[in-house]
PDB file of N, CA and C in Angstrom:
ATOM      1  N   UNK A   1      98.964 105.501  93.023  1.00  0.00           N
ATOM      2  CA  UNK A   1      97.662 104.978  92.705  1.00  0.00           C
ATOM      3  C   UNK A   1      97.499 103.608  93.361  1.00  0.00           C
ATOM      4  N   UNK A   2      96.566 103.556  93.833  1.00  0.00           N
ATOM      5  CA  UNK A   2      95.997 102.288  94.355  1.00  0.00           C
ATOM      6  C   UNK A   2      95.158 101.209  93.735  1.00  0.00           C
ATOM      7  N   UNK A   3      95.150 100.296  94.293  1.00  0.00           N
ATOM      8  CA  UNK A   3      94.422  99.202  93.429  1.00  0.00           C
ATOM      9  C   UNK A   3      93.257  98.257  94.401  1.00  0.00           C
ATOM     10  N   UNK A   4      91.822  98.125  94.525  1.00  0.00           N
ATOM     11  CA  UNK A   4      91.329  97.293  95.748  1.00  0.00           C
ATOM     12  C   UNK A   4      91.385  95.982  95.077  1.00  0.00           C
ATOM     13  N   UNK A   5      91.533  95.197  96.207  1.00  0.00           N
ATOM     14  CA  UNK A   5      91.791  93.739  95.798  1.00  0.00           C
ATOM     15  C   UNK A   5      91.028  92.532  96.841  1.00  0.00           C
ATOM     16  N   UNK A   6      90.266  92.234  96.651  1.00  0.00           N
ATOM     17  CA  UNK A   6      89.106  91.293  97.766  1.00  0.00           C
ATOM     18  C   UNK A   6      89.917  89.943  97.504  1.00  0.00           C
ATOM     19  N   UNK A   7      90.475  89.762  99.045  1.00  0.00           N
ATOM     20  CA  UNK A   7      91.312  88.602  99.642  1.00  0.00           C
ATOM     21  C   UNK A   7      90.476  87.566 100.175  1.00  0.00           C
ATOM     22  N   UNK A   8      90.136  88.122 101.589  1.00  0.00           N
ATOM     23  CA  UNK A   8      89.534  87.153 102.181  1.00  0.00           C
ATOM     24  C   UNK A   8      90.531  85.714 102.576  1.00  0.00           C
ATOM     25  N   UNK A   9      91.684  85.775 102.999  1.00  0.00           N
ATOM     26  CA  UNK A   9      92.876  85.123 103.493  1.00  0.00           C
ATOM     27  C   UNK A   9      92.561  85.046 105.376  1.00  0.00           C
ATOM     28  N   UNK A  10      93.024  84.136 105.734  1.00  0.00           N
ATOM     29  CA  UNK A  10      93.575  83.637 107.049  1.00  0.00           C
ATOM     30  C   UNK A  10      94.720  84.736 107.732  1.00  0.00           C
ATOM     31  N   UNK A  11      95.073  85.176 107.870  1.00  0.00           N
ATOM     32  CA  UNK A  11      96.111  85.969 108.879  1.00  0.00           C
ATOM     33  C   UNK A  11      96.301  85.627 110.456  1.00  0.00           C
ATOM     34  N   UNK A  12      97.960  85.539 110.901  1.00  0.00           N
ATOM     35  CA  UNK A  12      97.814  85.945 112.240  1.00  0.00           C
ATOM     36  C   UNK A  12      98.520  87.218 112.625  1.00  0.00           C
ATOM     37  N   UNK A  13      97.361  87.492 113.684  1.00  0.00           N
ATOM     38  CA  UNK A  13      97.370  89.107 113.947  1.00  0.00           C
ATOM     39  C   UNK A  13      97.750  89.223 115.174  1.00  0.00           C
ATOM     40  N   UNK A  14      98.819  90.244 115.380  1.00  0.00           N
ATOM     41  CA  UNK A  14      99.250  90.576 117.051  1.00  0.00           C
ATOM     42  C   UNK A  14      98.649  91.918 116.965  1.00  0.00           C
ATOM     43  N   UNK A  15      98.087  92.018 118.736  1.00  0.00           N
ATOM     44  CA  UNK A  15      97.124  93.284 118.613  1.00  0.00           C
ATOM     45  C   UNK A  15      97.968  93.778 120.239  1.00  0.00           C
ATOM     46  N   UNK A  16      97.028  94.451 120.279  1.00  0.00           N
ATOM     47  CA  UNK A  16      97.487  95.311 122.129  1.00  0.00           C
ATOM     48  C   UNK A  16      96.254  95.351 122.628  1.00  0.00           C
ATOM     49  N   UNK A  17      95.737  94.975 123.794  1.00  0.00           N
ATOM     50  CA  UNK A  17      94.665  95.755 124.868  1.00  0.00           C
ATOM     51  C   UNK A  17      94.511  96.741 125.189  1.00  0.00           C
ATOM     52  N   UNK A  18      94.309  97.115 124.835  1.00  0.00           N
ATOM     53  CA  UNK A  18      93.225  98.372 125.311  1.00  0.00           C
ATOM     54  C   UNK A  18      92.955  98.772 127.210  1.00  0.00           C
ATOM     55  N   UNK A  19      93.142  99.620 128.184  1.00  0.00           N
ATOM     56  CA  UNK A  19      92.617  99.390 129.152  1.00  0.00           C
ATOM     57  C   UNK A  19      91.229  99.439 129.192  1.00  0.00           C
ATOM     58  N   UNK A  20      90.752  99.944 128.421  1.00  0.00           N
ATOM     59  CA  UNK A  20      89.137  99.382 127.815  1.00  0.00           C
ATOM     60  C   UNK A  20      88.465  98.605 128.086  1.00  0.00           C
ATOM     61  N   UNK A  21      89.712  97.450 127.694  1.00  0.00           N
ATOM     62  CA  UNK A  21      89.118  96.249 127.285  1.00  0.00           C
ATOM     63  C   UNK A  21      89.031  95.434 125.951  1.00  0.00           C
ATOM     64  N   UNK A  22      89.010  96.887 124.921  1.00  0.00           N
ATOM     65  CA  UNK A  22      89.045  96.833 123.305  1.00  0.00           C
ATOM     66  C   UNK A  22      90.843  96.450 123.251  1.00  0.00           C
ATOM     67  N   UNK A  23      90.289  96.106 121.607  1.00  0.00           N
ATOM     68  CA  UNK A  23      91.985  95.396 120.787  1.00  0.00           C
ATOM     69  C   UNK A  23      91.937  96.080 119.771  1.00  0.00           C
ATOM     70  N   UNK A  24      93.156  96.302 119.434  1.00  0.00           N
ATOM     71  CA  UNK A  24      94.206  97.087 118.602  1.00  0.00           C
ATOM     72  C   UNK A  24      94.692  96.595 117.875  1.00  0.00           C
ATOM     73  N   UNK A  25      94.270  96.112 116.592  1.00  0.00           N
ATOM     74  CA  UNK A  25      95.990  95.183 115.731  1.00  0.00           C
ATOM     75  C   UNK A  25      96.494  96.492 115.834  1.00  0.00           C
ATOM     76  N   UNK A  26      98.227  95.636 115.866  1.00  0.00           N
ATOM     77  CA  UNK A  26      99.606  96.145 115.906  1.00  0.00           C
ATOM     78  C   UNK A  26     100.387  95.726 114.290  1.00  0.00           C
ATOM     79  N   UNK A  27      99.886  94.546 114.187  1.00  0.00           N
ATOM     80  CA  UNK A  27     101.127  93.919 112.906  1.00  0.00           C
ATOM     81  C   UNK A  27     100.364  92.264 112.880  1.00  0.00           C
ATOM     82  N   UNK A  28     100.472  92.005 111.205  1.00  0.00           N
ATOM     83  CA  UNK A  28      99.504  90.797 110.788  1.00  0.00           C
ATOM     84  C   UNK A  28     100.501  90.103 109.751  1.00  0.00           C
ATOM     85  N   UNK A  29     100.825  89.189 109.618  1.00  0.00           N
ATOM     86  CA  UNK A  29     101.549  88.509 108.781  1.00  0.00           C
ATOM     87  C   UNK A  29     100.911  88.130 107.681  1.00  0.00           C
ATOM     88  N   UNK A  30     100.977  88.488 106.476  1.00  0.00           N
ATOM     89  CA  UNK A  30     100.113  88.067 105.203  1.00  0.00           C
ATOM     90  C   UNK A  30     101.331  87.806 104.294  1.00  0.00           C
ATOM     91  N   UNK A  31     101.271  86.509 103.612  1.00  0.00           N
ATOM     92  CA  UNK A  31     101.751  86.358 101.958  1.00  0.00           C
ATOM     93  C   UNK A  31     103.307  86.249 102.325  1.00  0.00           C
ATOM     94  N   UNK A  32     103.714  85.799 103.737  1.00  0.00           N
ATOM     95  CA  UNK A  32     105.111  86.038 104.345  1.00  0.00           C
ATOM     96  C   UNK A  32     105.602  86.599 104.716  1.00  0.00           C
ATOM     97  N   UNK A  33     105.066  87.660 104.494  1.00  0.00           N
ATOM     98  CA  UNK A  33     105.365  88.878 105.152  1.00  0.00           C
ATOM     99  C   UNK A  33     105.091  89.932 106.350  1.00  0.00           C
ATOM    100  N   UNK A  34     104.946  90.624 107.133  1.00  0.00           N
ATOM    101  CA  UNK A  34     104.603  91.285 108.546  1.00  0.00           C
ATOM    102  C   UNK A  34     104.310  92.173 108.208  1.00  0.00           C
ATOM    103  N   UNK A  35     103.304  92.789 108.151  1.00  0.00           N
ATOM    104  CA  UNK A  35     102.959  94.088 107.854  1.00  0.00           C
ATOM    105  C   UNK A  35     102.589  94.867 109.256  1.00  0.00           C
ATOM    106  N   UNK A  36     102.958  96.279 108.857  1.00  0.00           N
ATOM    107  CA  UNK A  36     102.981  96.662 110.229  1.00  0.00           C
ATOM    108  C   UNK A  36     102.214  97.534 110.641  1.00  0.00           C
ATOM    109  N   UNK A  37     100.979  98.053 111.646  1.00  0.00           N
ATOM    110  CA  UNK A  37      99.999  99.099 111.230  1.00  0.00           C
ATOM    111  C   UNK A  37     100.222 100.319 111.701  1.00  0.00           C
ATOM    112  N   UNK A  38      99.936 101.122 111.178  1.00  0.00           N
ATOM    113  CA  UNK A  38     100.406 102.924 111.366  1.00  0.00           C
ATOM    114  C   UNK A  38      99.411 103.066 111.759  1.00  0.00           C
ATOM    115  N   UNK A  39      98.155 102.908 111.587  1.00  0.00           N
ATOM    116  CA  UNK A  39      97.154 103.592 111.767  1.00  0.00           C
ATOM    117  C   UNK A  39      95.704 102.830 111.764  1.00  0.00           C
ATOM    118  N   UNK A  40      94.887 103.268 112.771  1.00  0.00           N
ATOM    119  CA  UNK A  40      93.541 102.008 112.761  1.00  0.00           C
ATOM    120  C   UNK A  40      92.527 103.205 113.044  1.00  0.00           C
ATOM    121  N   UNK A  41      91.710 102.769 111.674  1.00  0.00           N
ATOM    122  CA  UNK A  41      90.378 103.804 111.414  1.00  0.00           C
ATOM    123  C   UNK A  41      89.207 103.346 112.164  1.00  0.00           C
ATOM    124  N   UNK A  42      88.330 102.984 111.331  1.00  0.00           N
ATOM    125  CA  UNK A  42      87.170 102.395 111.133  1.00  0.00           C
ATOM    126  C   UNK A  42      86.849 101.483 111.268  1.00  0.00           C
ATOM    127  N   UNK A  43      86.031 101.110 112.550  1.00  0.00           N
ATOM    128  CA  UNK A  43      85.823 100.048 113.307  1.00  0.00           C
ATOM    129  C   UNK A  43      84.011  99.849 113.560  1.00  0.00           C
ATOM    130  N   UNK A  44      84.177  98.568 112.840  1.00  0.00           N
ATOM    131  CA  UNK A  44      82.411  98.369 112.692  1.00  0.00           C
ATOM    132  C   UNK A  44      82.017  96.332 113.054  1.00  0.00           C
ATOM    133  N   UNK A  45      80.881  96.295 113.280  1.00  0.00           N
ATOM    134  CA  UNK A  45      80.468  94.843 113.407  1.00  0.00           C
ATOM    135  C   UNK A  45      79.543  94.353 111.968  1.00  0.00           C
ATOM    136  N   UNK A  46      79.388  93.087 111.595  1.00  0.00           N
ATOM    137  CA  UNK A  46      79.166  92.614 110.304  1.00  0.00           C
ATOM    138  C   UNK A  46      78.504  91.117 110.995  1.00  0.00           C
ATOM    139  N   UNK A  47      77.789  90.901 110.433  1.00  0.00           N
ATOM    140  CA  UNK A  47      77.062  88.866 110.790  1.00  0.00           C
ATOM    141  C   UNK A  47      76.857  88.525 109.295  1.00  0.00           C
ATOM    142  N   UNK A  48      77.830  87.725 108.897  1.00  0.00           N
ATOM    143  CA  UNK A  48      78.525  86.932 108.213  1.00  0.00           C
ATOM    144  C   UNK A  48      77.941  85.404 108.282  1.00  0.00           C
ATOM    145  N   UNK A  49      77.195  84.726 107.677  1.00  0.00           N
ATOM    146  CA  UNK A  49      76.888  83.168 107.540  1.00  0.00           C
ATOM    147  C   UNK A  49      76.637  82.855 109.245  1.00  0.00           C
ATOM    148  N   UNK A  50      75.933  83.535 109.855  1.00  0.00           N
ATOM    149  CA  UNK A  50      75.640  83.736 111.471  1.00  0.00           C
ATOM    150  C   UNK A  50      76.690  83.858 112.243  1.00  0.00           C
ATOM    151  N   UNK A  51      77.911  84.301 112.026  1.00  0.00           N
ATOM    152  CA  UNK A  51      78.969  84.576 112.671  1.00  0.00           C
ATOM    153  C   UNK A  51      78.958  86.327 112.866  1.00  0.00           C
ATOM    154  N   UNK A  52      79.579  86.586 114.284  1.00  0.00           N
ATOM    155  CA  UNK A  52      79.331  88.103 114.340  1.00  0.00           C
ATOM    156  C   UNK A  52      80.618  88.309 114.513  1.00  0.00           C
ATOM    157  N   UNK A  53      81.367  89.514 113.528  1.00  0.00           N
ATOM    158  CA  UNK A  53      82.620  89.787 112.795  1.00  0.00           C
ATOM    159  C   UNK A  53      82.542  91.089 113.620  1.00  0.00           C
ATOM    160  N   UNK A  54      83.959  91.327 113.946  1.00  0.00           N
ATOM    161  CA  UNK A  54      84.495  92.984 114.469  1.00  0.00           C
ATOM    162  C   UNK A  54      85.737  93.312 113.004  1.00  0.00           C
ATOM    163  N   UNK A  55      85.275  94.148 112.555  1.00  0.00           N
ATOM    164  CA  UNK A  55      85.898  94.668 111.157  1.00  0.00           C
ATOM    165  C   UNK A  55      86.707  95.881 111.292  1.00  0.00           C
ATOM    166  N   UNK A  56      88.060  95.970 111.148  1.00  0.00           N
ATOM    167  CA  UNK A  56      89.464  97.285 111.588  1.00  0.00           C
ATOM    168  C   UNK A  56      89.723  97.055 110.137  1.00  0.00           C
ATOM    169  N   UNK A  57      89.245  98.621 110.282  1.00  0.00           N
ATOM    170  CA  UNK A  57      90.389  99.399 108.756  1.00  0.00           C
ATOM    171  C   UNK A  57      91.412  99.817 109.120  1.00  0.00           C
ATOM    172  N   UNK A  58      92.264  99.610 108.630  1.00  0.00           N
ATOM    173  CA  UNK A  58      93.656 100.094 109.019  1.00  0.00           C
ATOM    174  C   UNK A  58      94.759 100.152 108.066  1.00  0.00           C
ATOM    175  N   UNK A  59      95.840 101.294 108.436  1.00  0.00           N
ATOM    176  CA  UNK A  59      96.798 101.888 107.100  1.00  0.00           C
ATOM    177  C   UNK A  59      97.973 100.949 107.275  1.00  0.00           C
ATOM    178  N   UNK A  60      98.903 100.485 106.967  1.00  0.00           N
ATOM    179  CA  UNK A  60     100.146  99.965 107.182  1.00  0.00           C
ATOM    180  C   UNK A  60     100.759 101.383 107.016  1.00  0.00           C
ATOM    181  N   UNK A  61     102.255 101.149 107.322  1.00  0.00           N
ATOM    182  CA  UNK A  61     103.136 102.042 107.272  1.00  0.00           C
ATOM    183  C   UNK A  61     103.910 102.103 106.294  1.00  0.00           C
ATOM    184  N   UNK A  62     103.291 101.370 105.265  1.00  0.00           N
ATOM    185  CA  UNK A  62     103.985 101.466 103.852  1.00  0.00           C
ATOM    186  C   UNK A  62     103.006 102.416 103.245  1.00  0.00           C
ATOM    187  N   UNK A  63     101.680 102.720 103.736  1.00  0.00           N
ATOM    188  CA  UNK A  63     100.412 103.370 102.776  1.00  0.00           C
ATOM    189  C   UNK A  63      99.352 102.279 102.569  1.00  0.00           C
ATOM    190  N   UNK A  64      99.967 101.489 102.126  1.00  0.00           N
ATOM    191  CA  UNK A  64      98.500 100.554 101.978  1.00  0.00           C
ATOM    192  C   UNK A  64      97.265 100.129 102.970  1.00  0.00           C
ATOM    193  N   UNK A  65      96.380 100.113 102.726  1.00  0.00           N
ATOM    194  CA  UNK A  65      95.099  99.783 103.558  1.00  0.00           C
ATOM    195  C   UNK A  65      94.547  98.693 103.649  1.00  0.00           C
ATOM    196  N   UNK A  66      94.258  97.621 104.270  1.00  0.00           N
ATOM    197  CA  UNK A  66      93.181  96.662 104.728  1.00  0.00           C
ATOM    198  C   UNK A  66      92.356  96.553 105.694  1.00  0.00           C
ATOM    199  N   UNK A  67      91.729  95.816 105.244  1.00  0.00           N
ATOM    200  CA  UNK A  67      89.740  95.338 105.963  1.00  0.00           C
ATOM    201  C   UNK A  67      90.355  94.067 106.801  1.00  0.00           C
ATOM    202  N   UNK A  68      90.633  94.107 108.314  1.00  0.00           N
ATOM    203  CA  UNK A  68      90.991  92.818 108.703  1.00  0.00           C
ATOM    204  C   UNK A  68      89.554  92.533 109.439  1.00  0.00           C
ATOM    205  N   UNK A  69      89.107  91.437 109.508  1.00  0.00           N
ATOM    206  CA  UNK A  69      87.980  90.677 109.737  1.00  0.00           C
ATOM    207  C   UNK A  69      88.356  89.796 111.279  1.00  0.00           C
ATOM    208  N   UNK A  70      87.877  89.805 112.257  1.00  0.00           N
ATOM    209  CA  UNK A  70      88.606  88.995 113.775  1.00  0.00           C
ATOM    210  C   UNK A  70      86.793  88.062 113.867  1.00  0.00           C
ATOM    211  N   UNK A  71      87.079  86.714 114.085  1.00  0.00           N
ATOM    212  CA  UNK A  71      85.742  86.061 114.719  1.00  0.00           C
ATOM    213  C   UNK A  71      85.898  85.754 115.767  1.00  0.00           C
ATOM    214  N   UNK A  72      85.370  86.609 116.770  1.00  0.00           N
ATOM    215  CA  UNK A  72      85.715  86.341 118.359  1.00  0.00           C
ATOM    216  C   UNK A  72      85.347  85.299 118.877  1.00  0.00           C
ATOM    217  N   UNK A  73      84.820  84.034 118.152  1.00  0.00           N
ATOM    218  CA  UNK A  73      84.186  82.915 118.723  1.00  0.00           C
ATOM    219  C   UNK A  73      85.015  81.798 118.580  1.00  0.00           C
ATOM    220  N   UNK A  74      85.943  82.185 117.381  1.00  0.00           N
ATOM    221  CA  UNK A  74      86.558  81.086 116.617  1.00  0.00           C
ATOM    222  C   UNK A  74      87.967  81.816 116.967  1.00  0.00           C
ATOM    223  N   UNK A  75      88.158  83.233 117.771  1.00  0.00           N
ATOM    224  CA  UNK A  75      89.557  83.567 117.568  1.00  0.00           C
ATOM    225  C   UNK A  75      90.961  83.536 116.173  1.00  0.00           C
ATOM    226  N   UNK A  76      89.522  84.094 115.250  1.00  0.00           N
ATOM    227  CA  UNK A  76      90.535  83.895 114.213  1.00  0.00           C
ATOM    228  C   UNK A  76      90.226  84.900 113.046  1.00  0.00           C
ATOM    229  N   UNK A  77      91.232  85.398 112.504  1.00  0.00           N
ATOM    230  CA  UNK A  77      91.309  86.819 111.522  1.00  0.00           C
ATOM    231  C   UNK A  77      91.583  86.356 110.164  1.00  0.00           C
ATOM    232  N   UNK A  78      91.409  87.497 109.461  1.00  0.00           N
ATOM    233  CA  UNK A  78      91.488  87.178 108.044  1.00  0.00           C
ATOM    234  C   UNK A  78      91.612  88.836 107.449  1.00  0.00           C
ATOM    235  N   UNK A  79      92.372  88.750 106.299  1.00  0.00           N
ATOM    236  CA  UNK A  79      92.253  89.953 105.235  1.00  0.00           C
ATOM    237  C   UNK A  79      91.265  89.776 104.437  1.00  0.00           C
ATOM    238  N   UNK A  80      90.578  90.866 104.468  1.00  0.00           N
ATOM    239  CA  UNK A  80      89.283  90.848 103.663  1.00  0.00           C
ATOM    240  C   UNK A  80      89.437  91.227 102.157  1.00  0.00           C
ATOM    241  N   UNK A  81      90.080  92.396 102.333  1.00  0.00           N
ATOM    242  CA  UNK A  81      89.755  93.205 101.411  1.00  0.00           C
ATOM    243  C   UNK A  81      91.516  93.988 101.521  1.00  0.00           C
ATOM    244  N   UNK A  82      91.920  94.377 100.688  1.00  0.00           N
ATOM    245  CA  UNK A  82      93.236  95.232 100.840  1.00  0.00           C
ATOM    246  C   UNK A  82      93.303  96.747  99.761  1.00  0.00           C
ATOM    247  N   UNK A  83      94.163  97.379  99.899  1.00  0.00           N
ATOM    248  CA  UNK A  83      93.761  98.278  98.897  1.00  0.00           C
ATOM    249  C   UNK A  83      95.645  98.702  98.925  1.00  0.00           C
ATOM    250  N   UNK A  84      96.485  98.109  98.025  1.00  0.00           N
ATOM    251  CA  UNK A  84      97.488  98.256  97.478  1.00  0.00           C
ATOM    252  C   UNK A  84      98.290  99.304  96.224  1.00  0.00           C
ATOM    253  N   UNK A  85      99.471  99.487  96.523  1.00  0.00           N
ATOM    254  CA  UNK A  85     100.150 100.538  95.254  1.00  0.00           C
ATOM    255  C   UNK A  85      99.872  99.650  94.146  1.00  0.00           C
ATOM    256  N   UNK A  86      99.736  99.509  92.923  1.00  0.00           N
ATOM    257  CA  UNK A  86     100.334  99.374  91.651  1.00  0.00           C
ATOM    258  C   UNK A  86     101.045  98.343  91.498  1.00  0.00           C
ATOM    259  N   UNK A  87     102.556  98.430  92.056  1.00  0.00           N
ATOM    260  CA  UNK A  87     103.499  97.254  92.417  1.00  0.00           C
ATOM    261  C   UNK A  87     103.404  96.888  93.361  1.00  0.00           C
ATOM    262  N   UNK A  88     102.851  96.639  94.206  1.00  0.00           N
ATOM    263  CA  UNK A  88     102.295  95.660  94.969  1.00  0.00           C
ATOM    264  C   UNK A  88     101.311  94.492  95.039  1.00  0.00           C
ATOM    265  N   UNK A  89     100.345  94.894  94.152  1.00  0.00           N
ATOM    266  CA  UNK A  89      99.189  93.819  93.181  1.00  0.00           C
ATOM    267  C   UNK A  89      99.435  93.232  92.923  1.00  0.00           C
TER     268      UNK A  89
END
């Protein structure tokens, strides 16, 4: 069972390029820890207090899910939103 939990934290995020052009988080350090991503869903844009946000859902490889937030102006990420086991909360 899971639990959602609205963060909204600072993170730094290592991603990959894309030959695209597009980015990929790979692995984000939150709370001391490295979390590592298995899997990247759902990818949408958001304007935030006039800031325009690129928003990755994505699974870690433990199961758990977060909303990471990137401001391409300011080069800088954040956990939005997370969605954790039980003992992990």
């Amino acid at each position: 069972m899971t639990r959602e939990v609205y963060v909204n934290e600072q993170v730094d995020v290592l991603v990959r390029m894309l030959p695209s052009g597009s980015i990929r988080p790979t692995s984000f350090l939150w709370r001391g820890k490295t979390r590592y991503v298995g899997d990247v869903g759902r990818q949408w844009e958001e304007r935030v207090a006039g800031k325009s946000l690129r928003c990755f859902l994505v699974r870690g490889v433990d199961e758990s899910s977060y909303e990471l937030r990137w401001d391409p102006a300011g080069d800088s990420w954040s956990v939005y939103r997370a969605w954790l086991p039980e003992l992990m909360a």
